[in-house]
Protein backbone atom coordinates (compact mmCIF):
# COMPACT_ATOMS: atom_id res chain seq x y z
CA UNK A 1 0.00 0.00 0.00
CA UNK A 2 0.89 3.80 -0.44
CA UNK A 3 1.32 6.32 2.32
CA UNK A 4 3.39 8.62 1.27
CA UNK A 5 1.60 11.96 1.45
CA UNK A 6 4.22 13.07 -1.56
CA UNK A 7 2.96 12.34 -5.05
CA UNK A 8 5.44 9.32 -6.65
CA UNK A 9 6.78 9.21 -9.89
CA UNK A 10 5.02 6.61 -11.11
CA UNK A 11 1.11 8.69 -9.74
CA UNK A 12 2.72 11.35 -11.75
CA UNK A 13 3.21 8.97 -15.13
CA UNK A 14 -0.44 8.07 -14.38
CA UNK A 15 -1.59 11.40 -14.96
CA UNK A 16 -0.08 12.03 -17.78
CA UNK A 17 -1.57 9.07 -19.30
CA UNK A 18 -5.24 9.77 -18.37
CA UNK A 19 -4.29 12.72 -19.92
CA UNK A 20 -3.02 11.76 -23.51
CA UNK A 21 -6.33 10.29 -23.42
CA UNK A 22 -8.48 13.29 -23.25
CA UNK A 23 -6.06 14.59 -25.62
CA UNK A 24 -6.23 11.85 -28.71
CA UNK A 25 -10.35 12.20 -28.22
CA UNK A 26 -10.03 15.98 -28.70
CA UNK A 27 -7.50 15.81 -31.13
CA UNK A 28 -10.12 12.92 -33.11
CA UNK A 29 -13.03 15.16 -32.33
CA UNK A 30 -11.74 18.83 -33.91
CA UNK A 31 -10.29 16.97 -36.93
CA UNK A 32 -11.61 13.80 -37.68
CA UNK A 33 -14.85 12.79 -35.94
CA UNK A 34 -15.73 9.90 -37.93
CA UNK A 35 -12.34 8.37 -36.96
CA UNK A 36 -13.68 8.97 -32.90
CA UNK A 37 -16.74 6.86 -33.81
CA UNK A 38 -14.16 4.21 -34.72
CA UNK A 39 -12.63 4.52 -31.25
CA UNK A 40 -15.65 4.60 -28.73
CA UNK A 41 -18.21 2.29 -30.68
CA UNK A 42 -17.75 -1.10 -32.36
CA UNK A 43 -15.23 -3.83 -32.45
CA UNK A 44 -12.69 -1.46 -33.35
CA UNK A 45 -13.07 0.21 -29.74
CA UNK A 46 -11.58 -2.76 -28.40
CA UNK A 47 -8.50 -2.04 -29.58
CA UNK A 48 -8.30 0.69 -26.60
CA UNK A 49 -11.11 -0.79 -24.40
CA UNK A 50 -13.27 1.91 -24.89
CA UNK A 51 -11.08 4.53 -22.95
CA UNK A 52 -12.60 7.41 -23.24
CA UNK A 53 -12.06 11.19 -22.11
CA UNK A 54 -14.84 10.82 -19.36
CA UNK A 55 -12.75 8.15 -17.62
CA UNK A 56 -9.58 9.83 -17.85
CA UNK A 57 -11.68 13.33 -16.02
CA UNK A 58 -13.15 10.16 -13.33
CA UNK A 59 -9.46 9.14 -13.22
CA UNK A 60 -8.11 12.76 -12.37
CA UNK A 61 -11.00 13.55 -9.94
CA UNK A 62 -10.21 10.19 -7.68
CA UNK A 63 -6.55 10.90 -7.45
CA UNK A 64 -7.58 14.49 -6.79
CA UNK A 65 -9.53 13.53 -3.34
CA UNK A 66 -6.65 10.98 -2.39
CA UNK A 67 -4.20 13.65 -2.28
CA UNK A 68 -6.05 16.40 -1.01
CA UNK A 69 -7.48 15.05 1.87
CA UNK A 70 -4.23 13.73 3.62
CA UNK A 71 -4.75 14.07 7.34
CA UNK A 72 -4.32 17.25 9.21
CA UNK A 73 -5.21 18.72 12.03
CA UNK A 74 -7.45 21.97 11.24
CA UNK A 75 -6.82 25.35 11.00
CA UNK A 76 -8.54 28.22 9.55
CA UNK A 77 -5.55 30.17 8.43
CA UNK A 78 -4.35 27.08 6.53
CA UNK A 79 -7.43 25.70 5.38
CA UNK A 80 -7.81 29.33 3.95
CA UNK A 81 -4.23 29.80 2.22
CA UNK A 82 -4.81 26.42 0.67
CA UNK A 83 -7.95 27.89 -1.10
CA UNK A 84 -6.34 31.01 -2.00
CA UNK A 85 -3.47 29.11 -3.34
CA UNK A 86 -5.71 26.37 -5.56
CA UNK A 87 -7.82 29.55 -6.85
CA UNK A 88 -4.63 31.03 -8.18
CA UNK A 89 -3.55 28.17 -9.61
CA UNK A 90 -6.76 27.46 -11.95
CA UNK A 91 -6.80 31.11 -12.57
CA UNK A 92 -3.36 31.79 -13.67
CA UNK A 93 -3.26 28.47 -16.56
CA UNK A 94 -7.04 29.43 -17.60
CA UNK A 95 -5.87 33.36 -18.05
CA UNK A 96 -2.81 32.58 -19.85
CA UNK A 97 -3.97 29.94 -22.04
CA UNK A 98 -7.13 31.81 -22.61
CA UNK A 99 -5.43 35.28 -23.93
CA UNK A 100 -3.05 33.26 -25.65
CA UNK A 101 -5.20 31.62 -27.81
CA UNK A 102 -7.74 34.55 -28.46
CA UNK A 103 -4.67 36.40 -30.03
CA UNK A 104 -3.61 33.31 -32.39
CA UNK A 105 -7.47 33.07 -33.44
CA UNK A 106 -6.99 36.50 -34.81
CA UNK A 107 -3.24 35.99 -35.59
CA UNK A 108 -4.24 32.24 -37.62
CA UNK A 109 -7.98 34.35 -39.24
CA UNK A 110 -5.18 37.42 -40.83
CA UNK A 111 -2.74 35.42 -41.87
CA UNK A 112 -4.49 32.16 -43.57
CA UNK A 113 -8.20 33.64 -43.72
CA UNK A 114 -9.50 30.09 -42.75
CA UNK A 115 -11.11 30.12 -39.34
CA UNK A 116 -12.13 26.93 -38.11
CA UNK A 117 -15.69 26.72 -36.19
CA UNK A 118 -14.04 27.74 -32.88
CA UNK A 119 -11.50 30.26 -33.96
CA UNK A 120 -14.69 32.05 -35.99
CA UNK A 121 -16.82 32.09 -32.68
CA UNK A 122 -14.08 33.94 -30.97
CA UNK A 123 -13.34 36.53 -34.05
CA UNK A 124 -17.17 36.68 -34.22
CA UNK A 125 -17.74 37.73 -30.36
CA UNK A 126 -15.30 40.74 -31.21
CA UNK A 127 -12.60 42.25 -28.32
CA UNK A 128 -15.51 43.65 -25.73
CA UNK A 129 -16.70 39.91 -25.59
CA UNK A 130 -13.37 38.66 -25.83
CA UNK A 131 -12.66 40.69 -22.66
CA UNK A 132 -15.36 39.43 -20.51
CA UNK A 133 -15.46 35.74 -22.11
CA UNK A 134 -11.28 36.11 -20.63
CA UNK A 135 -12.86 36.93 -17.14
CA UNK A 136 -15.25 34.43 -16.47
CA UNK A 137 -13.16 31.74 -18.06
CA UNK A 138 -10.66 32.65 -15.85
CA UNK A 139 -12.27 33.93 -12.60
CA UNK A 140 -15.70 31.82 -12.40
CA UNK A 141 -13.84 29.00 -14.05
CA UNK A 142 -16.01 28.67 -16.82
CA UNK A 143 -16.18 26.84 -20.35
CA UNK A 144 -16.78 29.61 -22.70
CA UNK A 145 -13.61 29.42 -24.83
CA UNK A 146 -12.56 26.33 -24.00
CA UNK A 147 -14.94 23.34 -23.65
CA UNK A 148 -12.40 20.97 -21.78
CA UNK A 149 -12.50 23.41 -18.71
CA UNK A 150 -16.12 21.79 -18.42
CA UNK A 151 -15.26 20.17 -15.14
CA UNK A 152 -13.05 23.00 -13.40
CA UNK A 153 -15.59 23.93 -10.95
CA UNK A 154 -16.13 20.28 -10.05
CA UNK A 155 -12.54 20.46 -9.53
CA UNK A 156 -12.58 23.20 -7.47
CA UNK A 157 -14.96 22.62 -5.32
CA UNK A 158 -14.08 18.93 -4.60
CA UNK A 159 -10.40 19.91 -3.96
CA UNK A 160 -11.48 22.54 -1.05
CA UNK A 161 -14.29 20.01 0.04
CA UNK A 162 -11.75 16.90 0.23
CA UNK A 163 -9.59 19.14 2.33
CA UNK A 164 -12.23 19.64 4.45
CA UNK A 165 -12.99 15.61 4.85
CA UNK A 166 -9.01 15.85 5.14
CA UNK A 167 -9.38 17.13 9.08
CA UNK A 168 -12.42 14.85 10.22
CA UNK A 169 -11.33 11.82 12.73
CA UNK A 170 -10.84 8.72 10.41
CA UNK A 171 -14.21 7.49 12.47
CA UNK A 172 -15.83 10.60 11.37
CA UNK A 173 -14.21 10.75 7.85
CA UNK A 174 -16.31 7.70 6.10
CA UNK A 175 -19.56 8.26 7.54
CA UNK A 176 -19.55 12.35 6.29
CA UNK A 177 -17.79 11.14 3.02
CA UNK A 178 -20.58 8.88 2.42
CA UNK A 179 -23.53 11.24 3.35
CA UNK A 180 -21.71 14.54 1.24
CA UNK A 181 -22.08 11.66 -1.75
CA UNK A 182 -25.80 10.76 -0.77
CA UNK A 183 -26.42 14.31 -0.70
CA UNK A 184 -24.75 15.35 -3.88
CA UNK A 185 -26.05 12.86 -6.23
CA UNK A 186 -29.82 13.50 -4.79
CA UNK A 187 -29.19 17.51 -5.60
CA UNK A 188 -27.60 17.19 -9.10
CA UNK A 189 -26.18 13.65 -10.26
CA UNK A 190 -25.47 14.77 -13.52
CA UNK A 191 -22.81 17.71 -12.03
CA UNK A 192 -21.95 16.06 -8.93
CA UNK A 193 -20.70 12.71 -9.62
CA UNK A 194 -17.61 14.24 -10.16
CA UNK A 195 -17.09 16.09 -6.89
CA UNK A 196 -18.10 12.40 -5.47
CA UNK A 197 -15.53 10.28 -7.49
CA UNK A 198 -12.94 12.88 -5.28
CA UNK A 199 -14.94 12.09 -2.13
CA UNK A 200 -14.04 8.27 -3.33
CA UNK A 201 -10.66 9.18 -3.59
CA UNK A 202 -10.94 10.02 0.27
CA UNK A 203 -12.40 6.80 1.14
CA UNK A 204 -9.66 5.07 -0.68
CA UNK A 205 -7.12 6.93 1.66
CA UNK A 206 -9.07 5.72 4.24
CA UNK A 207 -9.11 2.15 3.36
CA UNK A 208 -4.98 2.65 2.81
CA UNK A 209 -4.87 4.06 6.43
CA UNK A 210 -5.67 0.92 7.83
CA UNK A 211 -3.20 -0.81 6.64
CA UNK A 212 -5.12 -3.92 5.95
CA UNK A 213 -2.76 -6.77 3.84
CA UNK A 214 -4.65 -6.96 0.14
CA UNK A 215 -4.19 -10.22 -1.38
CA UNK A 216 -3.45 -10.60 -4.85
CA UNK A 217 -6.86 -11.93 -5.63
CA UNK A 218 -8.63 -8.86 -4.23
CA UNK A 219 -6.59 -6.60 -6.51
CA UNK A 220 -7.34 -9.13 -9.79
CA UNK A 221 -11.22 -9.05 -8.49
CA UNK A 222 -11.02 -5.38 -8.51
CA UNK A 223 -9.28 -4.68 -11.62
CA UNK A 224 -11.73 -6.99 -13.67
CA UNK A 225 -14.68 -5.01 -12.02
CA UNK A 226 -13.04 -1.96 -13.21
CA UNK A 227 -12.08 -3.24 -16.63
CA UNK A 228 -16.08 -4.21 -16.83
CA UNK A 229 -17.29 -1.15 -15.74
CA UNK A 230 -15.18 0.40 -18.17
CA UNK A 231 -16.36 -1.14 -21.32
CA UNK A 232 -20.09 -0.97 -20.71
CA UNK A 233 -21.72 1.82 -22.81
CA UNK A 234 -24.78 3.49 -21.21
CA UNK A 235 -26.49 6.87 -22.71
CA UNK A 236 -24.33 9.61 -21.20
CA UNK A 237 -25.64 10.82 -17.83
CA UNK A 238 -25.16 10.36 -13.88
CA UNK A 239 -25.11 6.09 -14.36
CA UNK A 240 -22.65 6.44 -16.77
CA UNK A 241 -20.42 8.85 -15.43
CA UNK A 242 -20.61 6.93 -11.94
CA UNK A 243 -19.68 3.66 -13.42
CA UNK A 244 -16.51 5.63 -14.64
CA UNK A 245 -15.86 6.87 -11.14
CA UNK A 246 -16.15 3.70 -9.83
CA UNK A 247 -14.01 1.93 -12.24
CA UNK A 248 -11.10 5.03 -11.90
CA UNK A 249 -11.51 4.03 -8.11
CA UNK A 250 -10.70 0.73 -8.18
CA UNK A 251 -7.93 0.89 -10.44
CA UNK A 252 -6.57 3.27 -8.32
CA UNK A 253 -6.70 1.47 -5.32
CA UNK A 254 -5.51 -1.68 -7.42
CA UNK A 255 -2.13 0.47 -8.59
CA UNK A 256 -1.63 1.61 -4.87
CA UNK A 257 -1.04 -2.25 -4.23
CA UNK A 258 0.79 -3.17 -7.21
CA UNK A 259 4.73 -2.11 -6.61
CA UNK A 260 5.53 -3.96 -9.85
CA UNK A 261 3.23 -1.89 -11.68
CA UNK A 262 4.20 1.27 -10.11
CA UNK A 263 7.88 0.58 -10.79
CA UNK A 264 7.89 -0.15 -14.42
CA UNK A 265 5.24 3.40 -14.68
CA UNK A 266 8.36 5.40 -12.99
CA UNK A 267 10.25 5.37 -16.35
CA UNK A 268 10.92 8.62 -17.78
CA UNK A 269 9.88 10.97 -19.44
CA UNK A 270 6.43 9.98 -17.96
CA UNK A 271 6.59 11.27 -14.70
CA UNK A 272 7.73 14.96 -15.99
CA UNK A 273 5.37 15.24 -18.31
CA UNK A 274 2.67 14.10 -15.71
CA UNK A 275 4.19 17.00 -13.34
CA UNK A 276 2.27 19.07 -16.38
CA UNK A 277 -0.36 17.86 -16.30
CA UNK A 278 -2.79 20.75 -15.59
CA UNK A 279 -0.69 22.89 -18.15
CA UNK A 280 -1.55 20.36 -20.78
CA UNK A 281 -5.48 19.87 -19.99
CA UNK A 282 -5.65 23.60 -20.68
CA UNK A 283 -3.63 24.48 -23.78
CA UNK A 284 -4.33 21.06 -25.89
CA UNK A 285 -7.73 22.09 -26.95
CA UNK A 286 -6.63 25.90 -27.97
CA UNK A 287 -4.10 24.55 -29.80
CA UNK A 288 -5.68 22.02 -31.87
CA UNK A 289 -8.71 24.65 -32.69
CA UNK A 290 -5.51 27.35 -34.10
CA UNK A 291 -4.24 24.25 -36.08
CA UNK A 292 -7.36 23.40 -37.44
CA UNK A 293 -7.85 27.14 -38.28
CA UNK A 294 -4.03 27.54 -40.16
CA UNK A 295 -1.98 24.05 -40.78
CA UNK A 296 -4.63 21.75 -41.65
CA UNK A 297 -6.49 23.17 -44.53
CA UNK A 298 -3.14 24.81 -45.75
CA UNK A 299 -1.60 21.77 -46.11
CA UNK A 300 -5.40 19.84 -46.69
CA UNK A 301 -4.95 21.31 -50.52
CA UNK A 302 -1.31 19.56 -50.97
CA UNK A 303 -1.24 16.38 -49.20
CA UNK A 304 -3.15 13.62 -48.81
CA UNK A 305 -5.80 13.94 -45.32
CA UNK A 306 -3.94 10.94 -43.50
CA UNK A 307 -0.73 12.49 -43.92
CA UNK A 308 -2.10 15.90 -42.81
CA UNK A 309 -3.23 14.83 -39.56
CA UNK A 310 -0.78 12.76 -38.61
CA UNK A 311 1.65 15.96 -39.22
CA UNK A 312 -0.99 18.24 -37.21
CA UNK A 313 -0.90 15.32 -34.41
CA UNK A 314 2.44 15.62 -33.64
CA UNK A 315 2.29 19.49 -33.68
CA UNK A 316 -0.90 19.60 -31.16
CA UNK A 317 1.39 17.03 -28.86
CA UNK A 318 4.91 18.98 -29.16
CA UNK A 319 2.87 22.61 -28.73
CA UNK A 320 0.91 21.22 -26.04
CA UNK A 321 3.81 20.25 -24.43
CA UNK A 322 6.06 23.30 -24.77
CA UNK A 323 3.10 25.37 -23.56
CA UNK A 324 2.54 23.59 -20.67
CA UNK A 325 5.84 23.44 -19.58
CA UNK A 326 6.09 27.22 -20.27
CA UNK A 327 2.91 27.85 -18.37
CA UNK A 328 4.22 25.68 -15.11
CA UNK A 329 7.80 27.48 -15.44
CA UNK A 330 5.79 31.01 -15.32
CA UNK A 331 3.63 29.86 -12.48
CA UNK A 332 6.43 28.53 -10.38
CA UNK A 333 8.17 31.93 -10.66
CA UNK A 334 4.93 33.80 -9.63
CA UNK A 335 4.10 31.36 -6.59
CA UNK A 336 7.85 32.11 -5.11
């Protein structure tokens, strides 16, 4: 089991992966939906088990409430300095990212006078909107520029309510963890099952906490329940989602209690580019929507489609990369 309260390399190479994920759907969705069919419905979804985005946002939300709600004794100053700091944090990536890629949609419409469908929308809104669009993106944490920010609230919310959960008595801890759940799925299931697949994540530490010995056929029993939860397709809503929760939980808690598994995930350059994580969730969709707005149908009259997006892959990964590592060496510098 895992009780370090410092995030490992190999947690770190897990993030990253759920990560890639949400980015290869994205990527699939802005430039070649019909291909994203391929991956999330028939036999041909096998080939990645049905992996989607969703389960990958499940994944992050789980690890989310593990780490935030290590043990600690309260304090109001703290507690308050923690929000402070978390609110910064969202802020400063959605702000950067955001004005960043407002200017390229007008940089991408003057130079190649192709505007994708997102790109237009911004040109369209004009600078007032622009302005305010920038504000409650970044202040109210908000999806108006950038639809993968969908779940930032959730985010934020769960990571100062974890923290909370994070100061109860362990004997405490469980039963208000399982009554904030009751509570949240009767209000809004649809919205909340997120914020509960954190509060998950805090039951997990719990369960580590004890320091019970898991035998190996506890962890195979849980990672085929995951695996099966995983592949079954439901219309999208609050079942759904939860089954993804679920299944994130358990193969968490299965990882925690394989050291083989966590070993051979340590390998770099995985762990780094997990450490980026948050930089990459917010420039990867900005940055395929200025592709698909300049490179793309540039080169679209030239070469052959496949060829195209293959090229514009590799681009949206190396960008996406750069920028977040630009955006975590900014925010490091601020922070200090």
């Amino acid at each position: 089991m895992m009780h370090s309260k410092e995030r490992t390399l190999w947690v770190d190479s897990c993030r990253f992966f759920a990560i890639f994920v949400i980015m290869c759907t994205h990527f699939l969705a802005e430039f070649f939906p019909g291909a994203l069919r391929l991956w999330e419905e028939g036999l041909s979804s096998w080939l990645l088990y049905g992996l989607t985005g969703k389960f990958s946002v499940a994944f992050f939300f789980v690890l989310l409430g593990y780490f935030a709600s290590r043990s600690a004794s309260f304090s109001p100053g703290k507690f308050l300095r923690y929000g402070v700091k978390r609110y910064i944090h969202f802020a400063f990536f959605v702000f950067a990212s955001t004005l960043i890629y407002i200017a390229a949609c007008y940089g991408c419409t003057w130079l190649f006078h192709s505007p994708g469908e997102s790109a237009l929308r911004v040109i369209s809104d004009g600078l007032g909107y622009n302005i305010i669009y920038l504000l409650r993106d970044s202040l109210l944490f908000e999806d108006n520029y950038n639809a993968t920010l969908w779940c930032l609230q959730q985010l934020f919310i769960a990571s100062l309510l974890c923290r909370a959960l994070g100061y109860l008595p362990k004997h405490m801890g469980a039963a208000a963890a399982v009554f904030v759940m009751a509570v949240l799925m009767i209000i809004s299931p649809a919205y909340c099952v997120w914020i509960c697949a954190a509060v998950l994540g805090y039951i997990l530490r719990l369960v580590n906490e004890l320091q019970l010995k898991v035998s190996r056929g506890i962890i195979v029993v849980s990672l085929l329940i995951a695996l099966l939860l995983i592949k079954i397709r439901l219309p999208e809503g609050a079942l759904q989602y939860s089954m993804q929760a679920v299944a994130a939980g358990l193969l968490v808690f299965a990882q925690f209690n394989m050291p083989g598994v966590q070993k051979l995930l340590s390998f770099r350059p995985f762990p780094w580019l997990g450490g980026i994580s948050m930089g990459l969730f917010v420039v990867h969709t900005p940055i395929n929507a200025v592709l698909a707005s300049s490179l793309f149908p540039l080169l679209g009259g030239i070469m052959p489609q496949a060829l195209v997006g293959i090229i514009c892959f590799i681009l949206s990964t190396a960008l996406s990369i750069f920028c977040a590592w630009i955006l975590h060496r900014m925010y490091s510098i601020i922070v200090k």
